[in-house]
Structure formats: C-alpha cells, structure tokens
N, C-alpha and C. Protein backbone atom coordinates (compact mmCIF):
# COMPACT_ATOMS: atom_id res chain seq x y z
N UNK A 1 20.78 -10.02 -15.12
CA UNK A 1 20.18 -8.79 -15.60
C UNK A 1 21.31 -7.91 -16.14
N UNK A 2 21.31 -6.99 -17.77
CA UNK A 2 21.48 -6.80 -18.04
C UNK A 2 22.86 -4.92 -17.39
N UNK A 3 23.36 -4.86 -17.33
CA UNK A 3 23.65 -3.20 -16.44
C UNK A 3 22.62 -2.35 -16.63
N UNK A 4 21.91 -1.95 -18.24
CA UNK A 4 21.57 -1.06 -18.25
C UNK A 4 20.12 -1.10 -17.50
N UNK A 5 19.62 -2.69 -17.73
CA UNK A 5 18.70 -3.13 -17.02
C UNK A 5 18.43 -2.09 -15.41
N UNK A 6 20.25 -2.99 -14.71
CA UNK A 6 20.11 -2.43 -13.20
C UNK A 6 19.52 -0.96 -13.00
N UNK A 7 20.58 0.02 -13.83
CA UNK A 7 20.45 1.21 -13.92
C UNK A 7 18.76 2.04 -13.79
N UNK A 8 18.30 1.51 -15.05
CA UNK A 8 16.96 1.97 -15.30
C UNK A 8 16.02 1.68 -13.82
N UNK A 9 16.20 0.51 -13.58
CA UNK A 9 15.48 0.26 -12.21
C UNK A 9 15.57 1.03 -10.93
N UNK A 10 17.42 0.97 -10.72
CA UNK A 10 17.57 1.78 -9.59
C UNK A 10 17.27 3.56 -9.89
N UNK A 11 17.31 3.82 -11.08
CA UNK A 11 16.99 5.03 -11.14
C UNK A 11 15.71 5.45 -11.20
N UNK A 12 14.26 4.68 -11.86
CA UNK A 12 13.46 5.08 -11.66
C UNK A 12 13.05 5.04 -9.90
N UNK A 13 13.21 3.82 -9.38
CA UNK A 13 13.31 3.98 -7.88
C UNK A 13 13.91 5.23 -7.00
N UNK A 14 14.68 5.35 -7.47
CA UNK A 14 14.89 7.06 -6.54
C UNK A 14 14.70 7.90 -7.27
N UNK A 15 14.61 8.07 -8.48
CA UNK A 15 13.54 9.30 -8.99
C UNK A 15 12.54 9.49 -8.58
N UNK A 16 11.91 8.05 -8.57
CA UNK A 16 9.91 7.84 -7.64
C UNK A 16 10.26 8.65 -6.03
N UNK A 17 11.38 7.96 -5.05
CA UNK A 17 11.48 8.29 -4.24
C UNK A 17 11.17 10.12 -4.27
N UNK A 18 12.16 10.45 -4.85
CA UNK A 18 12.24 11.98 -4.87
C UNK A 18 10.91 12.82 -5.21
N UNK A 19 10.14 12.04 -6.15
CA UNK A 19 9.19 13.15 -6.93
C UNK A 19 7.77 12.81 -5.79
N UNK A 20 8.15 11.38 -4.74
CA UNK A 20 7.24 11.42 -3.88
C UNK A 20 7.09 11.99 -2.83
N UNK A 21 8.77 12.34 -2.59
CA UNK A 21 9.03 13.33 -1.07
C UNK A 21 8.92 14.68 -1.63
N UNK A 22 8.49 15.19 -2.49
CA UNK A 22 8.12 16.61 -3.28
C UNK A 22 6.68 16.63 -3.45
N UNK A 23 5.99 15.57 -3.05
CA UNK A 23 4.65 15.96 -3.61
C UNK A 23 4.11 15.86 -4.88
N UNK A 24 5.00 15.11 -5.68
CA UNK A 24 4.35 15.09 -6.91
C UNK A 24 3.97 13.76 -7.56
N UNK A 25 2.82 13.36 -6.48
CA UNK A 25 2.68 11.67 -6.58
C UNK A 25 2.33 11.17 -8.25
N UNK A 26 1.72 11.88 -8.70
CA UNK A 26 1.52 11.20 -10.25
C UNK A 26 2.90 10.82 -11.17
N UNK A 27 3.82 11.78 -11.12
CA UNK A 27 5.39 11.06 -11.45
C UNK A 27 5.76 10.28 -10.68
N UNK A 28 5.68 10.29 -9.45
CA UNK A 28 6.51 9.34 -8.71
C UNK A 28 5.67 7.93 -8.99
N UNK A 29 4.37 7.82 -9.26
CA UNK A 29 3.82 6.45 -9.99
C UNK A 29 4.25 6.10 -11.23
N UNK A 30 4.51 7.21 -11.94
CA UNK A 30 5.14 6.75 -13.55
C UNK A 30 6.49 6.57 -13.38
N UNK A 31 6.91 6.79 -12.49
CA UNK A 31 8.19 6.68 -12.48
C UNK A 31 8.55 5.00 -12.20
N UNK A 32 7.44 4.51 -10.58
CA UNK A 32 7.97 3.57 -10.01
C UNK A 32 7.33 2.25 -11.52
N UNK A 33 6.57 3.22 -12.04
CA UNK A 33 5.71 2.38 -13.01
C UNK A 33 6.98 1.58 -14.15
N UNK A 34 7.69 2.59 -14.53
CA UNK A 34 8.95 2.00 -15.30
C UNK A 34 9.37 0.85 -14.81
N UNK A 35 10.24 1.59 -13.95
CA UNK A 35 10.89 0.26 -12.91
C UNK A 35 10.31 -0.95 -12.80
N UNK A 36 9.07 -1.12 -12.81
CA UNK A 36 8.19 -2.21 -12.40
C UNK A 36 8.06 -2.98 -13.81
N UNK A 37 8.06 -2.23 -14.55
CA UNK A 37 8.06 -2.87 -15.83
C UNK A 37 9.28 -3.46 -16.61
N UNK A 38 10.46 -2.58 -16.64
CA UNK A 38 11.27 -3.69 -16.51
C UNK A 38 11.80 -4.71 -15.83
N UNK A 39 11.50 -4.72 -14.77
CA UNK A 39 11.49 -5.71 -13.50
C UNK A 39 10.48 -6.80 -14.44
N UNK A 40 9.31 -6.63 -14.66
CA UNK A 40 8.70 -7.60 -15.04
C UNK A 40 8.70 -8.07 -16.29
N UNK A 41 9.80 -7.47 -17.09
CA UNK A 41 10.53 -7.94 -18.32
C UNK A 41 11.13 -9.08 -18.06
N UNK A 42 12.10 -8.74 -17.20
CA UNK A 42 12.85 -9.95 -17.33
C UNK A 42 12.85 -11.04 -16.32
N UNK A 43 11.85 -10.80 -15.29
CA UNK A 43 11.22 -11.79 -14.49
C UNK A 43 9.75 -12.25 -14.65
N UNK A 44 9.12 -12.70 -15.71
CA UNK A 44 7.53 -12.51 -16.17
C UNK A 44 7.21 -14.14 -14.75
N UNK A 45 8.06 -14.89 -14.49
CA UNK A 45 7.34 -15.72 -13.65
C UNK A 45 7.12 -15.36 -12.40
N UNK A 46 7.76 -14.82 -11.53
CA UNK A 46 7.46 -14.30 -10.53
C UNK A 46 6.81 -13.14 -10.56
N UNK A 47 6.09 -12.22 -11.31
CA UNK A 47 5.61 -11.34 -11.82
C UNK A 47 3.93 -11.74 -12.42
N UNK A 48 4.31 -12.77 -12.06
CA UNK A 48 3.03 -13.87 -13.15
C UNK A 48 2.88 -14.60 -11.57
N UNK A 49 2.79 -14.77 -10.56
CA UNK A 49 2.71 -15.41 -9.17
C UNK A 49 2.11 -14.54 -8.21
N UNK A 50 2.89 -13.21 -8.44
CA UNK A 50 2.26 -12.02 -7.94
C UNK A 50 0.82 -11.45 -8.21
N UNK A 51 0.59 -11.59 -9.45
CA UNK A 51 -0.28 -10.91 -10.45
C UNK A 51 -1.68 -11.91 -10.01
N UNK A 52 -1.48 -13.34 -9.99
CA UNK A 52 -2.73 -14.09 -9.29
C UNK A 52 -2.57 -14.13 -7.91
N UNK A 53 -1.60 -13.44 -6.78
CA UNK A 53 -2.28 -13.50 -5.43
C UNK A 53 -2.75 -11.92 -5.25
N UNK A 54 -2.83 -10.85 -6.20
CA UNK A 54 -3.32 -9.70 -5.55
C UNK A 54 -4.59 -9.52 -4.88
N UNK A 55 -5.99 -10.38 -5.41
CA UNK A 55 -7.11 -10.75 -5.26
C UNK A 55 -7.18 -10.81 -3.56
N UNK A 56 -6.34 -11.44 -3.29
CA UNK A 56 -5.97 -12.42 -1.92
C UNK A 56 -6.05 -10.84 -0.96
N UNK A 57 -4.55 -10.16 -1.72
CA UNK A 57 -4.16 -9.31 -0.56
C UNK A 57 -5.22 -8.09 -0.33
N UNK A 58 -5.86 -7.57 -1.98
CA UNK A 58 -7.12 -6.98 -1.67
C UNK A 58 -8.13 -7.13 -0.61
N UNK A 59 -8.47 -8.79 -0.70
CA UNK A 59 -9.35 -9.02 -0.02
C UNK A 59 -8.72 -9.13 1.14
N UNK A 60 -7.83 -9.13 2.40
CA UNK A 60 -7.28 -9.04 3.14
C UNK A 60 -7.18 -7.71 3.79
N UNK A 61 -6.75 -6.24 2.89
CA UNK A 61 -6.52 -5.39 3.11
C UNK A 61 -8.59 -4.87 3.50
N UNK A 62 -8.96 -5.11 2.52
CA UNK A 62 -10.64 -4.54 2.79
C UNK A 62 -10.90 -4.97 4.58
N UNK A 63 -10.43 -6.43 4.36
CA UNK A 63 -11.32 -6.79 5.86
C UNK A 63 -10.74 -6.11 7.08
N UNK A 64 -9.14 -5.66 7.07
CA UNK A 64 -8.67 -5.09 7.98
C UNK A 64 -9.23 -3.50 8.28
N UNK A 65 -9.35 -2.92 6.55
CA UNK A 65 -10.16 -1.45 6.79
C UNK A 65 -11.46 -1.89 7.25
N UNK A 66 -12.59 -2.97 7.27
CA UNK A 66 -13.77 -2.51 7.72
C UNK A 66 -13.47 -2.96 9.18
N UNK A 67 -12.43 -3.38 10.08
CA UNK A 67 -12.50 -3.62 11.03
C UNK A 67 -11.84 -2.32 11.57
N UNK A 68 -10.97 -1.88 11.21
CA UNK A 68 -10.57 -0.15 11.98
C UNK A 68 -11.63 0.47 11.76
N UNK A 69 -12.53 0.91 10.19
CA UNK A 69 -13.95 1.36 10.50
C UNK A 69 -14.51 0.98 11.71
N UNK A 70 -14.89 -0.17 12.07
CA UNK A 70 -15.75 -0.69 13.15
C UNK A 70 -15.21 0.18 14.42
N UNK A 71 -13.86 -0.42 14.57
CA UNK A 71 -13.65 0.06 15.80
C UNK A 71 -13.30 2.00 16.05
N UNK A 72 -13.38 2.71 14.77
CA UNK A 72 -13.07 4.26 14.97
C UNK A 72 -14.79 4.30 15.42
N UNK A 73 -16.16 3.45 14.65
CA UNK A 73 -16.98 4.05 14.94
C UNK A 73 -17.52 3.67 16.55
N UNK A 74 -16.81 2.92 17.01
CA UNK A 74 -16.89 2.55 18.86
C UNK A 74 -16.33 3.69 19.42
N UNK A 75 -15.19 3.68 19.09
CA UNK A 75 -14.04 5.07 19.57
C UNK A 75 -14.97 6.16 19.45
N UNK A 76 -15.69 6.64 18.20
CA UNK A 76 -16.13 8.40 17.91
C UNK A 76 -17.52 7.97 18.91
N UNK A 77 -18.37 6.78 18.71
CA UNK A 77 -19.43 6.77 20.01
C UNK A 77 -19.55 6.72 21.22
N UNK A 78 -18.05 5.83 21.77
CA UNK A 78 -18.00 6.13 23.58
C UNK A 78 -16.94 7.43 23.54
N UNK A 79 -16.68 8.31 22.83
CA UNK A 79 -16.17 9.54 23.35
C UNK A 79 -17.40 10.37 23.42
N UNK A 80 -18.42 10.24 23.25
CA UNK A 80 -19.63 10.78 23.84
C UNK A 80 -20.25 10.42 25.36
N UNK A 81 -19.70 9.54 25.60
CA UNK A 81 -20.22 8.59 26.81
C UNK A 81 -19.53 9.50 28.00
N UNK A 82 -20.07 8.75 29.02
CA UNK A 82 -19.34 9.08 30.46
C UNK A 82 -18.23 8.19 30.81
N UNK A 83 -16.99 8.20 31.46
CA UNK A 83 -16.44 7.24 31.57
C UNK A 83 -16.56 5.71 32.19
N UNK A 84 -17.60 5.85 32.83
CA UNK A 84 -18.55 4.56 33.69
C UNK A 84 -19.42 4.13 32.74
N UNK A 85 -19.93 4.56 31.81
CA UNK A 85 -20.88 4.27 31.05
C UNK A 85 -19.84 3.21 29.78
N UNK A 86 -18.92 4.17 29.34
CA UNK A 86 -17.78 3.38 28.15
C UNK A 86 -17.36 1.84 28.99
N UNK A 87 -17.31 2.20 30.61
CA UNK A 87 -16.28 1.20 31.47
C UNK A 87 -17.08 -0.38 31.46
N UNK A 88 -18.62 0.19 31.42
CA UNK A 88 -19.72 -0.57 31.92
C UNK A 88 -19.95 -1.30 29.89
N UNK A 89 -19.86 -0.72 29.30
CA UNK A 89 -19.82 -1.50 27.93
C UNK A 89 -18.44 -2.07 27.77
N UNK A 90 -17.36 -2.09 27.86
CA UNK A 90 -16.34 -2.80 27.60
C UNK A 90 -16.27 -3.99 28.74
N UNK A 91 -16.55 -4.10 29.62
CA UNK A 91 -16.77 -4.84 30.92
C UNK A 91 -17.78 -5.75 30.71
C-alpha cells in the first residue's frame, strides 16, 4: 500500500474517532466511510468475502436481539411478581 494510501486511512480513522467522541456521529460515518473505501480499493478481494458474509452476521445479530427482547420481557414481568412467585417459575 501506497504511503499516501496509509495516511488517508489512518487519518480518516482518528478523525472518525474524534468527531465520534464529540457527538457528531454523521461525520464520524463519513469519515470512517473514506477510510473504508480506500481500504477497499486496494483490497477488493477480501472486501468482496466480507460483502457476501454480512447476510450471515445480520442474521445472527437479529436472533441475539430477539432473544435479549425475550428475556428483558421475563425480567420487566417477574419484577412485578413476588419473590416466591418469580422463585416458583424459574424452578
């Protein structure tokens, strides 16, 4: 990879960093957005490997959120309960 290559990368990376620890998430996506793009300039195959398993990690990430759903809505219903009553359903 090229220097100016490195440069551009490591700099949009801590520019993103910065404009994300400020609160200003829409730059800090255009920012990391650069970076990512020349990254995937000059690596299009591993970039191209990535790009067909996202499907995967989507579907991975969903099933883990509807299972913390599940279990916050156990949590918000036996904090209504008595503690013998929660003891007597987990038991």
């Amino acid at each position: 990879m090229d220097n100016w290559k490195k440069a551009v990368v490591t700099g949009s990376i801590g520019a993103a960093a910065i404009l994300f620890i400020r609160r200003r998430h829409v730059a800090g996506i255009l920012a990391t957005g650069v970076g990512l793009a020349v990254l995937a300039s000059e690596y299009p195959e591993n970039f191209e490997k990535v790009r067909r398993s996202l499907p995967d990690y989507f579907d991975r990430g969903m099933r883990v959120m509807e299972m913390a759903a599940r279990a916050g809505k156990r949590i918000t219903s036996a904090a209504g309960q008595s503690a013998v009553d929660a003891w007597d359903e987990i038991g």
